[in-house]
Protein backbone atom coordinates (compact mmCIF):
# COMPACT_ATOMS: atom_id res chain seq x y z
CA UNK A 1 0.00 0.00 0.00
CA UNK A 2 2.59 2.24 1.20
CA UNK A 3 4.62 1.73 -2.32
CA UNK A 4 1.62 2.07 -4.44
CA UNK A 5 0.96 5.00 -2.38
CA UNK A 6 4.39 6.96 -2.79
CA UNK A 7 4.01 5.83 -6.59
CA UNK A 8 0.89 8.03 -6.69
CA UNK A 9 -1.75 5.44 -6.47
CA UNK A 10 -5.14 6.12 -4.68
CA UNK A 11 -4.91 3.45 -2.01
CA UNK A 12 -8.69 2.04 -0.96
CA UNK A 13 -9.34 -0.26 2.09
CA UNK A 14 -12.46 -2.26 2.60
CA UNK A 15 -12.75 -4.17 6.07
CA UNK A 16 -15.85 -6.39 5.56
CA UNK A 17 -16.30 -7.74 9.47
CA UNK A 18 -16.03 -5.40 12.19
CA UNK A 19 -12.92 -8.02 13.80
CA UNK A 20 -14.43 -8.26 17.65
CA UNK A 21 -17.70 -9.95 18.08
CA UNK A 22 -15.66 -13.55 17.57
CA UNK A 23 -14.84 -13.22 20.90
CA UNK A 24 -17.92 -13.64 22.29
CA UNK A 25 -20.41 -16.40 22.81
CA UNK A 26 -23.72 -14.87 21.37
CA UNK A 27 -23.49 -12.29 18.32
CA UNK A 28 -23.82 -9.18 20.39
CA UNK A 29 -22.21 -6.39 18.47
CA UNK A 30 -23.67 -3.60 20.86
CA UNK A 31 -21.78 -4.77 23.73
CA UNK A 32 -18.68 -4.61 21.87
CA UNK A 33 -19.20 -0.61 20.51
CA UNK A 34 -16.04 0.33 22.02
CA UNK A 35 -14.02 -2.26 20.74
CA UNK A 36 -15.44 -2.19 17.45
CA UNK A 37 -14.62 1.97 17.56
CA UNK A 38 -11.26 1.21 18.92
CA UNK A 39 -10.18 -0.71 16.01
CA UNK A 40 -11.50 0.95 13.74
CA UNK A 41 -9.52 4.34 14.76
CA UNK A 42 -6.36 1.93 14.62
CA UNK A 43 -7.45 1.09 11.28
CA UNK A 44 -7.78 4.20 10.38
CA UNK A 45 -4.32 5.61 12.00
CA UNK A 46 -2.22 2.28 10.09
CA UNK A 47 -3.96 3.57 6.65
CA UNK A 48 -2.58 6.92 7.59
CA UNK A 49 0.84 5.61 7.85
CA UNK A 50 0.80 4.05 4.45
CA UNK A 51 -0.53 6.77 2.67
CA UNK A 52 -3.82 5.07 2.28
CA UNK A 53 -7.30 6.55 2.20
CA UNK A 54 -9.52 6.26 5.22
CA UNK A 55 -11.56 2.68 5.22
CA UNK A 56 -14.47 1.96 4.61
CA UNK A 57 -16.17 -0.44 7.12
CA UNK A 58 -18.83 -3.05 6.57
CA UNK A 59 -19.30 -4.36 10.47
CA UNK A 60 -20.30 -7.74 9.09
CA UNK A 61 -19.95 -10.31 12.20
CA UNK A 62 -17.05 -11.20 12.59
CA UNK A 63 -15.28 -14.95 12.07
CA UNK A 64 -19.41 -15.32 11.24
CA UNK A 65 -19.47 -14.63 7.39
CA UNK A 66 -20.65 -17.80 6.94
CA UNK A 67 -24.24 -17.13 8.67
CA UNK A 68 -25.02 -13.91 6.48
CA UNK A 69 -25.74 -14.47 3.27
CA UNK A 70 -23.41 -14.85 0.37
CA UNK A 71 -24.97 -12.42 -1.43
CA UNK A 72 -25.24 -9.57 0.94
CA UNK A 73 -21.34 -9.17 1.10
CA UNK A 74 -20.73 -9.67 -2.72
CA UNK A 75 -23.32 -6.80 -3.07
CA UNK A 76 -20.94 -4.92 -0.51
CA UNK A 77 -18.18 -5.79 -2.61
CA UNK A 78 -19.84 -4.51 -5.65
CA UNK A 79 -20.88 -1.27 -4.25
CA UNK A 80 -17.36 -0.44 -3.35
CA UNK A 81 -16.21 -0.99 -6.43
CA UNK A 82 -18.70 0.91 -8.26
CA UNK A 83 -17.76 4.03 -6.07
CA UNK A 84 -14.25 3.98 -6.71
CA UNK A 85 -13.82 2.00 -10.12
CA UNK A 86 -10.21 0.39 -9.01
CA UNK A 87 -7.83 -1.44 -11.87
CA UNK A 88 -6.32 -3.69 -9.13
CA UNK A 89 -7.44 -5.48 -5.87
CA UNK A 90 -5.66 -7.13 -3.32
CA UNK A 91 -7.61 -9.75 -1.33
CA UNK A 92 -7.34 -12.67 1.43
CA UNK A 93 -5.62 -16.16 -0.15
CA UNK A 94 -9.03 -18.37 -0.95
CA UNK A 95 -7.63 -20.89 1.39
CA UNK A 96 -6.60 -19.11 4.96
CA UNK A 97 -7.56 -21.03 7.76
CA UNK A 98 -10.10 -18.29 8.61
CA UNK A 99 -13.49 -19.13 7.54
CA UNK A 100 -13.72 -14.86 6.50
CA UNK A 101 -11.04 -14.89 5.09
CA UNK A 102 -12.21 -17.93 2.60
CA UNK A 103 -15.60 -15.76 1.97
CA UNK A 104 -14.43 -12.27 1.00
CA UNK A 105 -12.14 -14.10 -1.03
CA UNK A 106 -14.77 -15.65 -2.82
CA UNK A 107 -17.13 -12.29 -2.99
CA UNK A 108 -14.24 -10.25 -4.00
CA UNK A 109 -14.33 -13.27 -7.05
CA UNK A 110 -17.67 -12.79 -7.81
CA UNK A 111 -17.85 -9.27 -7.87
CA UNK A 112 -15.13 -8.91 -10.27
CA UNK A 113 -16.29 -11.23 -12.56
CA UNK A 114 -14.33 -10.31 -16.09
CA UNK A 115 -17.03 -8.48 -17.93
CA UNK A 116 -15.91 -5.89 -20.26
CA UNK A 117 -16.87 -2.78 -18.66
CA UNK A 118 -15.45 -3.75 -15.66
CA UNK A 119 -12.29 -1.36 -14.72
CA UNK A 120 -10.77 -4.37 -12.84
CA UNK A 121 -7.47 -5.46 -14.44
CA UNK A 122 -5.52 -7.56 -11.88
CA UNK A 123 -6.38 -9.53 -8.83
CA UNK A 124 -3.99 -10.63 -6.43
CA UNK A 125 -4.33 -12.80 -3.31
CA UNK A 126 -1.74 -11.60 -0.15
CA UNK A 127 -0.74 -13.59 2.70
CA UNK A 128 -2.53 -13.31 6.24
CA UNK A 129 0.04 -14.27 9.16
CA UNK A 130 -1.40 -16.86 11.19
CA UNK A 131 -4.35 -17.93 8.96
CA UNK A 132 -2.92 -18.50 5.09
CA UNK A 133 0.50 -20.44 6.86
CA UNK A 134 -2.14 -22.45 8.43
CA UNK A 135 -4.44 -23.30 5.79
CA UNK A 136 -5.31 -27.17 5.85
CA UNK A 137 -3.26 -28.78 3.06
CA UNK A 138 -6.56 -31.08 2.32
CA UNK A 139 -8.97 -28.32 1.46
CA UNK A 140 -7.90 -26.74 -1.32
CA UNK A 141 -4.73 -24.81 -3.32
CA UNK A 142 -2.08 -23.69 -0.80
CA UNK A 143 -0.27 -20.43 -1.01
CA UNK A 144 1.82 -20.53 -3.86
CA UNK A 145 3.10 -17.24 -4.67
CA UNK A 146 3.87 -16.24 -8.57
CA UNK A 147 4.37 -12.58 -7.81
CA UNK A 148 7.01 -10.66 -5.63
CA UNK A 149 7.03 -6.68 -4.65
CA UNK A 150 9.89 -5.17 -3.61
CA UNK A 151 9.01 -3.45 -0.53
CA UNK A 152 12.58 -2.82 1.02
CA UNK A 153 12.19 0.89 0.73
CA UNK A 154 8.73 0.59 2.65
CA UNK A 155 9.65 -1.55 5.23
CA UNK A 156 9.52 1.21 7.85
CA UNK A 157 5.97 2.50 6.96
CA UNK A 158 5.28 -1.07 7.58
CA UNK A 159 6.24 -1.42 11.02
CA UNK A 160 4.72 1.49 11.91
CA UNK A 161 1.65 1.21 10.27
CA UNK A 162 1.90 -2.09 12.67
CA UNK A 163 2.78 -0.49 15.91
CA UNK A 164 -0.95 1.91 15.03
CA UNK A 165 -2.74 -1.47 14.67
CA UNK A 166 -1.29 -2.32 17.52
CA UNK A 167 -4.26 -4.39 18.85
CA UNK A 168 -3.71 -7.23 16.33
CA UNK A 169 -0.13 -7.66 17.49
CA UNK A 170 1.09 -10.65 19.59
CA UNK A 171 4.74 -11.35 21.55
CA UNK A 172 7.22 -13.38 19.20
CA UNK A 173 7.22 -16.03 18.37
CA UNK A 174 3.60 -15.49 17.50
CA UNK A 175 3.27 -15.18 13.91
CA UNK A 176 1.67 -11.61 14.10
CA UNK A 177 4.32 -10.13 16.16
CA UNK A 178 6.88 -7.71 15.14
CA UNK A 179 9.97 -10.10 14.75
CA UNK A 180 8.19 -12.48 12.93
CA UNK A 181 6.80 -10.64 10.25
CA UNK A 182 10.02 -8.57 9.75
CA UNK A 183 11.65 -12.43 9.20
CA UNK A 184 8.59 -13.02 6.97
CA UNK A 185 9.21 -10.01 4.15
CA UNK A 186 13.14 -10.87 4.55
CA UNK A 187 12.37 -14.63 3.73
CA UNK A 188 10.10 -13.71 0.45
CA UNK A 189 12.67 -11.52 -0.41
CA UNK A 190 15.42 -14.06 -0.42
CA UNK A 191 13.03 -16.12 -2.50
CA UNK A 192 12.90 -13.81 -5.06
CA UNK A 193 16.16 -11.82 -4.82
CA UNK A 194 15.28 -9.03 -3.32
CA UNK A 195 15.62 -7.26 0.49
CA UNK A 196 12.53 -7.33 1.20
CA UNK A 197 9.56 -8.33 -0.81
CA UNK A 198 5.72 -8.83 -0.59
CA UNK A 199 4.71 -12.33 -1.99
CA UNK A 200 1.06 -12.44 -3.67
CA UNK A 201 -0.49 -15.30 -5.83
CA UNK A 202 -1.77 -14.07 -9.04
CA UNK A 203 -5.55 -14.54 -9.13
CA UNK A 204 -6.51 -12.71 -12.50
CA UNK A 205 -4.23 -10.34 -14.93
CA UNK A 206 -5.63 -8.69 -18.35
CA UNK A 207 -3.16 -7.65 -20.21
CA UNK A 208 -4.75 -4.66 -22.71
């Protein structure tokens, strides 16, 4: 984001579930207001480190995409994308161990379906520590990545747009700690020759 950013992209950002109510027994999003707010104001601080524009949030529940219907968030999707008319998207790998993860995927799929008005002309699928590196290996394609973005002159925005979202964060060696995800971008860029590097899997490319 932060490279796309500095390259004078227009960065959008649309969180789908509202990332709290998981944690609870019974869907109770009003009990959770101040949670829900307090992300989303990290959210919206880590978007302002990278340059990004401020999100957009959906509040679907969250880790509970599966009992909404399909069809509600692909029309969420698709309203987004009518707004702002974007020529690439980034979204979760279709396989991440989180079941949300697995859906957006798929609504991000159907949304962009390859019609010719549509302004979409690439869609790649990033890596989410702690859910794609534990996607179950019988369930579908693992994360194979075919593309690689330098990143080694972002690396900084990165760890600070991090430290603002803060509440996602976990001590080493959890995968979403600090430490780890600094060995993570220096590992894809070894694979692919670089300092640091960003590994996606090519979902969709149209080459005009």
């Amino acid at each position: 984001m932060a490279k796309h950013a500095i390259n004078g992209d227009t960065v959008h950002i649309l969180i789908l579930a509202d990332g709290v109510t998981a944690r609870d027994d019974h869907y109770a999003p009003k009990t959770r207001h101040s949670e829900i707010a307090a992300r989303e104001d990290a959210a919206r601080n880590a978007a302002l480190c990278l340059g990004a524009c401020t999100p957009t949030f959906c509040n679907f529940p969250d880790n509970r995409c599966d009992t909404v219907p399909f069809l509600d968030i692909v029309k969420a999707v698709e309203a987004r994308i009518a707004t702002i008319q974007p020529d690439i998207i980034y979204c979760h790998h279709g396989n991440d161990l989180n079941i949300d993860h697995r859906i957006v995927h798929n609504a991000v799929l159907t949304a962009c379906r390859p019609l010719k008005e549509s302004t979409v002309r690439a869609i790649y699928a990033f890596e989410t520590a702690s859910s794609t590196e534990w996607e179950p290996t019988h369930a579908g394609q693992l994360f194979r990545p075919t593309r690689f973005v330098d990143i080694s002159a972002h690396t900084t925005a990165k760890l600070t747009a991090l430290q603002a979202y803060d509440i996602e964060m976990r001590p080493f060696p959890h995968p979403r700690s600090a430490q780890a995800l600094e060995a993570q971008w220096m590992m894809r860029g070894a694979q692919s020759g670089m300092n640091a590097a960003e590994a996606y899997v090519v979902i969709r490319e149209r080459v005009l």
